[in-house]
N, C-alpha and C. Protein backbone atom coordinates (compact mmCIF):
# COMPACT_ATOMS: atom_id res chain seq x y z
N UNK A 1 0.85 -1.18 0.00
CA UNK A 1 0.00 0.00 0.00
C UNK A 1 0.89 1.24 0.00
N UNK A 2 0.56 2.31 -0.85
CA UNK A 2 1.26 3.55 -0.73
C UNK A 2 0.57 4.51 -0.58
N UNK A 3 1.59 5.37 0.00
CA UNK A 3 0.68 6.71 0.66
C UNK A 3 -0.16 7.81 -0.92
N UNK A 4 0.51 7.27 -1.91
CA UNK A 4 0.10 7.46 -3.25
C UNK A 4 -1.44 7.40 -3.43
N UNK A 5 -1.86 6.22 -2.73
CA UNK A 5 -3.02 5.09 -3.16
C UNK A 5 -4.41 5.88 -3.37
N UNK A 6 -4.48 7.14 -2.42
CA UNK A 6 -5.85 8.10 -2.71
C UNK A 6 -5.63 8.57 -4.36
N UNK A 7 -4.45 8.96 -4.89
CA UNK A 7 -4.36 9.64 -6.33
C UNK A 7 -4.40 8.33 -7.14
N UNK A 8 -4.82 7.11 -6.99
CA UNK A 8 -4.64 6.02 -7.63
C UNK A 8 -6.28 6.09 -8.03
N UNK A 9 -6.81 5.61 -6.76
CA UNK A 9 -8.15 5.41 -6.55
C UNK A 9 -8.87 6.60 -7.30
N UNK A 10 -8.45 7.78 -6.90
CA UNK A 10 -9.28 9.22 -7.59
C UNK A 10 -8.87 8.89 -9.35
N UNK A 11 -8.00 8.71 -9.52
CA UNK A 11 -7.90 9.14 -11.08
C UNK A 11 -8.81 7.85 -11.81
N UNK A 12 -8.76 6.62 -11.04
CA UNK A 12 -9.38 5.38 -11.47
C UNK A 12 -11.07 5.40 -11.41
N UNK A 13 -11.66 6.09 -10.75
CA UNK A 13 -13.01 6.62 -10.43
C UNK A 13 -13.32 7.65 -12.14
N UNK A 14 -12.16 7.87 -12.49
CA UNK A 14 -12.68 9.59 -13.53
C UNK A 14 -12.88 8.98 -14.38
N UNK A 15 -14.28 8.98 -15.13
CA UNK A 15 -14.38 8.23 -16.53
C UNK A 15 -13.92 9.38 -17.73
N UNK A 16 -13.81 10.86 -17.57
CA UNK A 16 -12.80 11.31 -18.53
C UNK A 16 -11.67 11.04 -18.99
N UNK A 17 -11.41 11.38 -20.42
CA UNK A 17 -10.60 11.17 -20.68
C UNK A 17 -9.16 12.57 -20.15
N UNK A 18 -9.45 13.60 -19.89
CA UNK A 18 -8.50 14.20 -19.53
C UNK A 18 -9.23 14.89 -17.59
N UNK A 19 -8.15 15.30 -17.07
CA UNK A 19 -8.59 15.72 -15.51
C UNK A 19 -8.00 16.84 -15.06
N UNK A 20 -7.87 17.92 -15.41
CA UNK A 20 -7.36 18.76 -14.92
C UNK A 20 -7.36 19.41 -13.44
N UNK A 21 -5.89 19.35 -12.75
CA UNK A 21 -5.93 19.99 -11.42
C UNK A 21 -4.78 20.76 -10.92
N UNK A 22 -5.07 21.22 -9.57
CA UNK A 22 -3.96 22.42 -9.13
C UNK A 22 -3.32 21.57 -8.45
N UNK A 23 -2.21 21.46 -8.01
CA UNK A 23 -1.11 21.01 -6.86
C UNK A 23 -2.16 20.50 -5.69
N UNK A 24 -2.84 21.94 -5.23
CA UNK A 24 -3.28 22.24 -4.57
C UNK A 24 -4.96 20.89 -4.44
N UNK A 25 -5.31 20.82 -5.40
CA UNK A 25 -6.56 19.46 -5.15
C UNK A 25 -5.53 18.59 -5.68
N UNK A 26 -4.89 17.98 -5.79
CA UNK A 26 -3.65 17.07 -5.82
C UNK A 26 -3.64 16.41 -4.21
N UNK A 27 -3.06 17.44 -3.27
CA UNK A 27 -2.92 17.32 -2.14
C UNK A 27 -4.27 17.16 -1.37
N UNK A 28 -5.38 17.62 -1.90
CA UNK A 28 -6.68 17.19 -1.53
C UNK A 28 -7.02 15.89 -0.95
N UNK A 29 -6.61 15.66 -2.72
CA UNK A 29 -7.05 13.63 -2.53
C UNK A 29 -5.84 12.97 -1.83
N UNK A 30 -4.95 13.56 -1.91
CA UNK A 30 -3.56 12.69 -0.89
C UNK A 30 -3.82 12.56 0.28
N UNK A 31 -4.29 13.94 0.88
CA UNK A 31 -4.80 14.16 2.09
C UNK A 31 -3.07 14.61 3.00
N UNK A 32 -2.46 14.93 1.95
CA UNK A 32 -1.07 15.26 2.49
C UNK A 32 0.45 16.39 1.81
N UNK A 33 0.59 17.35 1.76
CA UNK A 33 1.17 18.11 0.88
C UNK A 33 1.96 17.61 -0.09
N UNK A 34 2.13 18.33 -0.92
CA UNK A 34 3.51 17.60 -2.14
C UNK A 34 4.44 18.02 -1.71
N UNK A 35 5.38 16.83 -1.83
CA UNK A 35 6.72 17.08 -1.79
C UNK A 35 7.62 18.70 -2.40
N UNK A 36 8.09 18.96 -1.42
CA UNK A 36 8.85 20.43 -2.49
C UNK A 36 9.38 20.02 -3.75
N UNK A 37 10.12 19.22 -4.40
CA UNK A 37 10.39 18.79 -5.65
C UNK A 37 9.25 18.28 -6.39
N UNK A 38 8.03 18.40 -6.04
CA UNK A 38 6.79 18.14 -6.88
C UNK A 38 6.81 20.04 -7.27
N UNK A 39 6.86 20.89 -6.35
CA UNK A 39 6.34 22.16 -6.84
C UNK A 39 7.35 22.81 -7.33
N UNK A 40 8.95 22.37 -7.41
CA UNK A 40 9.89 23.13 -7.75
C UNK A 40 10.70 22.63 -9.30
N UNK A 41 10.36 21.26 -9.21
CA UNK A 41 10.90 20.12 -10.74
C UNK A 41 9.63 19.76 -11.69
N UNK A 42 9.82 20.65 -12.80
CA UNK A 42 8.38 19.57 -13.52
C UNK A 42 9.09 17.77 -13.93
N UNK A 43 10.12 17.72 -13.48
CA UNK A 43 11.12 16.04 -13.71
C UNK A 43 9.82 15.48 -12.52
N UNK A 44 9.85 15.88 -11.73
CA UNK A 44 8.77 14.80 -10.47
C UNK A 44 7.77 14.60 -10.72
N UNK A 45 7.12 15.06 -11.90
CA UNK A 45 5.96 14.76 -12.97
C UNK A 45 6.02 13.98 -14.00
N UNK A 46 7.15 13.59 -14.27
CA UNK A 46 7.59 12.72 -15.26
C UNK A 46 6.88 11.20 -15.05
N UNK A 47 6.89 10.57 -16.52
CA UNK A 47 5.67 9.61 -16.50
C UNK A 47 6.46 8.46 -16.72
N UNK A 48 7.62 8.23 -15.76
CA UNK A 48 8.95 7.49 -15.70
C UNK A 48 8.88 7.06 -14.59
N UNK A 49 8.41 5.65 -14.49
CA UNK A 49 8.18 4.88 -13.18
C UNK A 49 9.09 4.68 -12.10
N UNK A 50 10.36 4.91 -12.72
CA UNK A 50 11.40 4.21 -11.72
C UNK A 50 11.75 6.00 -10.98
N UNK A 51 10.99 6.97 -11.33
CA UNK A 51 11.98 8.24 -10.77
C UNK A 51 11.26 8.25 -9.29
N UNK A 52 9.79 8.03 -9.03
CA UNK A 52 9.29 8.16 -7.29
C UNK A 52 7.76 6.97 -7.02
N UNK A 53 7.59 7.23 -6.17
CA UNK A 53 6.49 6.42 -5.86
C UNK A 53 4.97 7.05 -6.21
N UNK A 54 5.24 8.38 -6.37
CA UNK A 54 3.88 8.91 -6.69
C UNK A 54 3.79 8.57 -8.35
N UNK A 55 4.57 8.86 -9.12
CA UNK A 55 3.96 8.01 -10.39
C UNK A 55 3.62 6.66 -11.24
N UNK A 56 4.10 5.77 -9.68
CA UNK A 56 3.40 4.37 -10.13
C UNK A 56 1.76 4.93 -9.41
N UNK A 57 1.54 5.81 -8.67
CA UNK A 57 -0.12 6.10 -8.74
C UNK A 57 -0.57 6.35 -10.31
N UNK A 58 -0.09 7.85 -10.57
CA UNK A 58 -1.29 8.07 -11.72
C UNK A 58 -0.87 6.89 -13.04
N UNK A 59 0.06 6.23 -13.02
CA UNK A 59 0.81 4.96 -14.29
C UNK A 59 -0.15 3.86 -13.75
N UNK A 60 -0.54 3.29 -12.69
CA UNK A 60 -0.80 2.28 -12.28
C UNK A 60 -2.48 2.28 -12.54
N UNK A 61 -2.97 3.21 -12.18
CA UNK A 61 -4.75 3.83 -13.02
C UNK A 61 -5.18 4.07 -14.10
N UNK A 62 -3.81 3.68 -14.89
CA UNK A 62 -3.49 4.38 -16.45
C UNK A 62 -3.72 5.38 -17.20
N UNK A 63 -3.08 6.51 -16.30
CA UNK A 63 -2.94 8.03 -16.56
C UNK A 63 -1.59 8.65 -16.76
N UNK A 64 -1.25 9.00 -17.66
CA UNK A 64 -0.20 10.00 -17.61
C UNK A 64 -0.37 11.39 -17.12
N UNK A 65 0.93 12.25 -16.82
CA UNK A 65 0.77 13.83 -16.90
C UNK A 65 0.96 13.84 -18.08
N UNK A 66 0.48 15.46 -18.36
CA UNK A 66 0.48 16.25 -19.49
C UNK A 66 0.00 17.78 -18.84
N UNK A 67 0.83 18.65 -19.79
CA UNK A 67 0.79 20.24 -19.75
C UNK A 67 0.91 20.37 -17.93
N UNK A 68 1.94 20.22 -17.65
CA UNK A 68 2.25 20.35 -16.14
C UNK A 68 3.01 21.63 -16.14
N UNK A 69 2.25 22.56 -15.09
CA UNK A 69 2.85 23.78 -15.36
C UNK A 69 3.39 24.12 -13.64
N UNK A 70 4.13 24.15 -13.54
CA UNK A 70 5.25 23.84 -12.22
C UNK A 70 4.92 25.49 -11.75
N UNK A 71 5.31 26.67 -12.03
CA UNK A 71 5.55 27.67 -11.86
C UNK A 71 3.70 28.22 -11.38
N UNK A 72 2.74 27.89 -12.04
CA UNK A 72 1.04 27.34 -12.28
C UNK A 72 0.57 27.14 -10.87
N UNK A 73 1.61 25.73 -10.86
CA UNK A 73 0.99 24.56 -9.96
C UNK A 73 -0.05 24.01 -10.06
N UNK A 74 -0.26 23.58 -11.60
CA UNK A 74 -1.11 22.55 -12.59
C UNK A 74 -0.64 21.72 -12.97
N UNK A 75 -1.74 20.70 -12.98
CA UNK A 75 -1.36 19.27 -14.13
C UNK A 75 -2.35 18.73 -14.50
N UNK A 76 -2.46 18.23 -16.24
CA UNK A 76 -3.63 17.71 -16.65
C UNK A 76 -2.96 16.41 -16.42
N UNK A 77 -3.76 15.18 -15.86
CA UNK A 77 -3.71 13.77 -15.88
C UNK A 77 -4.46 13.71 -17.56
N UNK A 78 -3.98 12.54 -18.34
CA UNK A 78 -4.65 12.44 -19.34
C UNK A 78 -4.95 10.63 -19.37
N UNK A 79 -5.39 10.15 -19.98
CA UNK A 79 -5.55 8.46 -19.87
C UNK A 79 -4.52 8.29 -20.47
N UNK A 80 -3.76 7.01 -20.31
CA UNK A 80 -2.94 6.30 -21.46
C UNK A 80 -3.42 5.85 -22.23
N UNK A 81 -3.31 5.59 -23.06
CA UNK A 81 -3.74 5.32 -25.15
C UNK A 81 -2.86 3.97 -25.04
N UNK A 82 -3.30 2.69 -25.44
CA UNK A 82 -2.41 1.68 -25.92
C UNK A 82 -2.05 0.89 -24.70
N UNK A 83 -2.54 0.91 -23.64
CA UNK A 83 -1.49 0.47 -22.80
C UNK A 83 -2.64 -0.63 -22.03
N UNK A 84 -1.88 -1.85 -21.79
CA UNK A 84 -2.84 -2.76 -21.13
C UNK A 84 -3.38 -2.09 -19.34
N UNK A 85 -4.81 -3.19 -19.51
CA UNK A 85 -5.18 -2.27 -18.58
C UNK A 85 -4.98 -3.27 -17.39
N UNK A 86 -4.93 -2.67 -16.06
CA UNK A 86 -4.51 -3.44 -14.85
C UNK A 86 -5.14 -3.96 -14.58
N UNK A 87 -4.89 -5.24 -13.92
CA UNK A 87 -5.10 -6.21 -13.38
C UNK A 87 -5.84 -6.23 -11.96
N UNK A 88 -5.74 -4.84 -11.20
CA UNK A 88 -6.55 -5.12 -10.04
C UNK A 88 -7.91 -4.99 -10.17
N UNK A 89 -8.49 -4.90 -9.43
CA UNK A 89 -10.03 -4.82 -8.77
C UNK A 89 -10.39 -3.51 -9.54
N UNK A 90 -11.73 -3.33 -10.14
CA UNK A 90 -12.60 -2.23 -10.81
C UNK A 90 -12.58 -1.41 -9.20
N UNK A 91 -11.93 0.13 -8.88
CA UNK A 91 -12.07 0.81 -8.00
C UNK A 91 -12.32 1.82 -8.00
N UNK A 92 -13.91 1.79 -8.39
CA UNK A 92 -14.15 3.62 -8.78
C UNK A 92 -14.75 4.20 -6.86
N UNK A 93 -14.39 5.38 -6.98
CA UNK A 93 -14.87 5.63 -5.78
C UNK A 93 -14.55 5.20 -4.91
N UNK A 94 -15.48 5.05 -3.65
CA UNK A 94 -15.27 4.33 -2.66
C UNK A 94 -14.89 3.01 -2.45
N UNK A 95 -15.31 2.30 -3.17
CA UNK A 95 -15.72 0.54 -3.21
C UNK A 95 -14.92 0.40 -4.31
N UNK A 96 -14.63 -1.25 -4.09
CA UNK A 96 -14.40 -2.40 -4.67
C UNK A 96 -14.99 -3.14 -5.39
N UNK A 97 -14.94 -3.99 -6.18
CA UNK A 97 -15.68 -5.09 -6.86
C UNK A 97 -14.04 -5.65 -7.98
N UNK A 98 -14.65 -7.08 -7.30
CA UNK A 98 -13.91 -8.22 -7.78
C UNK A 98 -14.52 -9.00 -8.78
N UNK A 99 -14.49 -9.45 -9.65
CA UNK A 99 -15.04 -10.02 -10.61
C UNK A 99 -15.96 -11.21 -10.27
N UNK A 100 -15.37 -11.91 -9.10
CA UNK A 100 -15.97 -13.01 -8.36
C UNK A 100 -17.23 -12.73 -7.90
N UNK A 101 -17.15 -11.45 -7.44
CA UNK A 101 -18.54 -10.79 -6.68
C UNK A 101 -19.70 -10.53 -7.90
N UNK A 102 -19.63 -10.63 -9.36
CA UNK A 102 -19.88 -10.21 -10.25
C UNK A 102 -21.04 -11.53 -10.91
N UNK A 103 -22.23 -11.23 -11.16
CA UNK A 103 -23.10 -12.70 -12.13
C UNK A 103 -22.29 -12.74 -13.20
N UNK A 104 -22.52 -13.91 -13.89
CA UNK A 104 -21.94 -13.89 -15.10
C UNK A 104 -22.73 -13.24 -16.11
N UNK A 105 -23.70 -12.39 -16.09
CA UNK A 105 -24.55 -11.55 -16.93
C UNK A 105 -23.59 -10.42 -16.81
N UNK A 106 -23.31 -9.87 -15.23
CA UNK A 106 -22.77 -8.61 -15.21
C UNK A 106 -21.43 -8.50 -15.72
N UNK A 107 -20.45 -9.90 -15.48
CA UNK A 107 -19.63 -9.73 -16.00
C UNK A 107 -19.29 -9.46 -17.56
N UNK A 108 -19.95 -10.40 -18.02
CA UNK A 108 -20.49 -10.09 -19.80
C UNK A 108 -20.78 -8.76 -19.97
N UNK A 109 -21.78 -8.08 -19.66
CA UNK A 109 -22.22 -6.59 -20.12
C UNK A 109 -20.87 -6.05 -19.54
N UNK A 110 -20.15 -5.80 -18.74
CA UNK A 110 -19.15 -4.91 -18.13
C UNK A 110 -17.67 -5.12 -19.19
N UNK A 111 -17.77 -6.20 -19.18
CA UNK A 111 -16.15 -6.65 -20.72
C UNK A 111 -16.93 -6.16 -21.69
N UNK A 112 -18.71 -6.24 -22.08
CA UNK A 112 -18.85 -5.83 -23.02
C UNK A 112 -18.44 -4.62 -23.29
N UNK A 113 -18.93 -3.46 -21.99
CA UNK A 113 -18.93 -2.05 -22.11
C UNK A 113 -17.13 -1.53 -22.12
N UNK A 114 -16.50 -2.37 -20.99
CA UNK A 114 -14.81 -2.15 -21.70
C UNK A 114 -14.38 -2.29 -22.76
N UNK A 115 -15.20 -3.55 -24.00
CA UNK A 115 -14.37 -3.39 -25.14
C UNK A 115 -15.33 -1.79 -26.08
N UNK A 116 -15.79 -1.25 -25.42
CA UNK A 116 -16.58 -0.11 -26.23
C UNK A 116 -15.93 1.03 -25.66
N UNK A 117 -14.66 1.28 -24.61
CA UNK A 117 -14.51 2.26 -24.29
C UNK A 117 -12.78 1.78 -24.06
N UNK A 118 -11.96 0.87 -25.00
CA UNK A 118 -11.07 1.01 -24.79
C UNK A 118 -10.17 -0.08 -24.00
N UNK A 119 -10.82 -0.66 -23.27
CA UNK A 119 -10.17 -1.63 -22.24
C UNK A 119 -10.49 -1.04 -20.80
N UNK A 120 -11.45 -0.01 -20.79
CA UNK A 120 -11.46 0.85 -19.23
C UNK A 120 -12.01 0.00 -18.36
N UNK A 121 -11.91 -0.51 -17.55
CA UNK A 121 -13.22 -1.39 -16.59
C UNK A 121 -13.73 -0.43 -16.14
N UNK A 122 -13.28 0.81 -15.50
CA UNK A 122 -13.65 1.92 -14.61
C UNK A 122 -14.58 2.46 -15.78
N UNK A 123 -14.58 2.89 -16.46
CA UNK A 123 -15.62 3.49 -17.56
C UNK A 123 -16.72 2.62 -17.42
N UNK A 124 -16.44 1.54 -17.61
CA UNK A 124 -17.56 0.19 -17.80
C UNK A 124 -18.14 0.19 -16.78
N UNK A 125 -17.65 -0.12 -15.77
CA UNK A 125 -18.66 0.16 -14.44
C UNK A 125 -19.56 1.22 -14.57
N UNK A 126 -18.62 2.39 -14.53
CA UNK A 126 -19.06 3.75 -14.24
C UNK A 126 -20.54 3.90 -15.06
N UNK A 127 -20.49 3.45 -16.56
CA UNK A 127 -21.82 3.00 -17.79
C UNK A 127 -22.87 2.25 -17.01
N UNK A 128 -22.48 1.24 -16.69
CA UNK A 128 -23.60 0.35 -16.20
C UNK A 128 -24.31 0.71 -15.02
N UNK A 129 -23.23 1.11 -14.26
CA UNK A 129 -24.15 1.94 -13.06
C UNK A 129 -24.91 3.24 -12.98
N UNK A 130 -24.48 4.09 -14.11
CA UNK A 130 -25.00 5.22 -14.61
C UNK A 130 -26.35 4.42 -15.15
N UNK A 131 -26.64 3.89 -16.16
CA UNK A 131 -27.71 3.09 -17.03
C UNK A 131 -28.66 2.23 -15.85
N UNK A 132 -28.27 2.05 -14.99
CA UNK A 132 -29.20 1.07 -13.90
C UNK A 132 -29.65 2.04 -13.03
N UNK A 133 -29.06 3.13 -12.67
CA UNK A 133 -29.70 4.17 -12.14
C UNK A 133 -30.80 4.87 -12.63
N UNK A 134 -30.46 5.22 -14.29
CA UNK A 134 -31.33 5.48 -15.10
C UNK A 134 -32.45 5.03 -15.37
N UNK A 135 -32.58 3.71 -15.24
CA UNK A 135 -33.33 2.75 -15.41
C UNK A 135 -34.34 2.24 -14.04
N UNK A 136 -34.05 2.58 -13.01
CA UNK A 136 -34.08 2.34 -11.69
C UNK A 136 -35.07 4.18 -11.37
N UNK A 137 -34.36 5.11 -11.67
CA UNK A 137 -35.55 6.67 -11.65
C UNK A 137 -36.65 6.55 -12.28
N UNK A 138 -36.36 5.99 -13.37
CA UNK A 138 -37.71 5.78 -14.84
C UNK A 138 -38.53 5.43 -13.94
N UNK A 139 -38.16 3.73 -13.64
CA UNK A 139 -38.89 3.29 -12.67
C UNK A 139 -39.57 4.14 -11.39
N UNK A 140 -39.05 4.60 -10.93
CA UNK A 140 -39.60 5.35 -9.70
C UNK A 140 -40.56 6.57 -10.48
N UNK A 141 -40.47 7.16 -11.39
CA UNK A 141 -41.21 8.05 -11.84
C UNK A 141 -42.31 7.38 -12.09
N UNK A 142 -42.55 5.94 -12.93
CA UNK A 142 -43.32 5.49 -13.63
C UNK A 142 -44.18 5.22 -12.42
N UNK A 143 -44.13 4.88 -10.84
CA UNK A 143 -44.71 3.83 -10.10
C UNK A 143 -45.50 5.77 -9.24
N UNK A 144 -44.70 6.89 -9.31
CA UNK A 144 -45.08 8.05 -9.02
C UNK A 144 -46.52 8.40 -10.08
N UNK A 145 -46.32 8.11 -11.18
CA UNK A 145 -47.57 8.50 -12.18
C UNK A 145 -48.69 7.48 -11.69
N UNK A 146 -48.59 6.18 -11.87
CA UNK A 146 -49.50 5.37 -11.70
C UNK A 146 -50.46 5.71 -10.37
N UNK A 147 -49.58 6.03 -9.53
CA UNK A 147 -50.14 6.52 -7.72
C UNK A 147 -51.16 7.81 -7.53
N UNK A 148 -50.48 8.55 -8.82
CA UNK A 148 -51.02 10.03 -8.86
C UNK A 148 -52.31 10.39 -8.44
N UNK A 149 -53.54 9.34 -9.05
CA UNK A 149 -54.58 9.82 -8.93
C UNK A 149 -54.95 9.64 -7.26
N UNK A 150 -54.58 8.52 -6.80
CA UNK A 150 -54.12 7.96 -5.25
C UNK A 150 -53.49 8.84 -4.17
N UNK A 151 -52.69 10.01 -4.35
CA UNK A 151 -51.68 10.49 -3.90
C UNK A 151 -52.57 12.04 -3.80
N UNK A 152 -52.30 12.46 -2.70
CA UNK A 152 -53.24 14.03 -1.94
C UNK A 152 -52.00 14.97 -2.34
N UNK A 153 -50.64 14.87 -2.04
CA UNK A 153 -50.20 15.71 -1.90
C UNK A 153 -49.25 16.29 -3.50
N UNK A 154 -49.10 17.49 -3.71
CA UNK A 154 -48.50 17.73 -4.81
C UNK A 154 -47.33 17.65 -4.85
N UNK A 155 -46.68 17.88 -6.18
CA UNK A 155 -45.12 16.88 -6.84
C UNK A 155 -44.49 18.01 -6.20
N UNK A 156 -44.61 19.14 -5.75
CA UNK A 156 -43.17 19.68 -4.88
C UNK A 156 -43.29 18.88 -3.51
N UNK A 157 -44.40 18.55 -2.73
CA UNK A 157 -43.89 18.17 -1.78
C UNK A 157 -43.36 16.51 -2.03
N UNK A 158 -43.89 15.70 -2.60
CA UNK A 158 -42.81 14.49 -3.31
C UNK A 158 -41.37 15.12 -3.56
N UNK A 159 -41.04 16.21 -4.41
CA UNK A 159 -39.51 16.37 -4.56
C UNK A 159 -38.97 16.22 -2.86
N UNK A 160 -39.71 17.41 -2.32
CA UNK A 160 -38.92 17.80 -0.99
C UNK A 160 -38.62 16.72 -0.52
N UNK A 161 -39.73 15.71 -0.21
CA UNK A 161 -39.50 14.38 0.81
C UNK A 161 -38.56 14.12 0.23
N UNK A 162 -38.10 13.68 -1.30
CA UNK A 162 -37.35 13.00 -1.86
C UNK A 162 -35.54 13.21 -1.45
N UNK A 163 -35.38 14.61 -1.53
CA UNK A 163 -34.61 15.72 -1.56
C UNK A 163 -34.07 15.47 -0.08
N UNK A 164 -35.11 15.45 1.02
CA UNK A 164 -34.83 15.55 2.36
C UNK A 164 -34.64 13.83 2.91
N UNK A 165 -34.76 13.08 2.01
CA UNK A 165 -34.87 11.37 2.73
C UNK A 165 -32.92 11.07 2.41
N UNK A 166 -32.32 11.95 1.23
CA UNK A 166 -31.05 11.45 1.19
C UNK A 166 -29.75 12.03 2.72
């Protein structure tokens, strides 16, 4: 485990293809300042594994830097192009998921949705769970109409409850 591992996890969550940030939300997700040779060398940005431990984070999520402006105290993360994708656990966000934990339906649609976006699993997730959510509101709207004529109170106070139950 490395103290890296929050800029691993964050960049592996971003289904963009580019991420732009300051030093400054850098250290956000670290939860710990940058090194002075992060703000004084654009070399400690370099997408050269063997130079520190912070760039097997954004290499290991399969992100490079790009347009790192040292003097700024910017850096766009961009995806890597071409490059096989890792081997660990789909880790967008908070959570985990292991393939084991996975039906073999979900696993199918999820390789499906990686070979449509590249090899990303994190994209693929990110699709399917976007689309089941989608699919999952419809639903809740649809079971809201049917009730309507049933239901006394009007659709702002449904939002509010809605609004106020999260």
């Amino acid at each position: 485990m490395s103290k890296y591992d929050p800029l691993r996890q964050f960049l592996e969550s971003r289904s963009a293809e580019q991420v732009p940030m300051t030093f400054a939300d850098v250290e956000r997700v670290l939860g710990f300042p940058l090194p002075p040779s992060a703000k004084a060398h654009p070399t400690w940005w370099s997408n050269n594994t063997g130079t520190h431990v912070g760039v097997r984070a954004w290499r290991d999520a399969g992100w490079k830097t790009s347009r790192v402006d040292v003097p700024g105290e910017k850096v766009v993360f961009v995806r890597a192009k071409g490059e096989p994708a890792s081997k660990a656990p789909i880790r967008p966000g908070l959570f985990s998921v292991s393939p084991e934990q996975l039906s073999l339906a979900a696993r199918k649609l999820l390789d499906d949705y990686a070979a449509e976006s590249g090899g990303d699993t994190g994209v693929a997730l990110a699709r399917a769970v976007h689309e089941a959510a989608i699919t999952r509101r419809r639903a809740l709207i649809a079971s809201f109409a049917a009730e309507a004529p049933r239901v006394s109170t009007d659709s702002v106070d449904l939002i509010r409850e809605d609004r106020d139950a999260r």
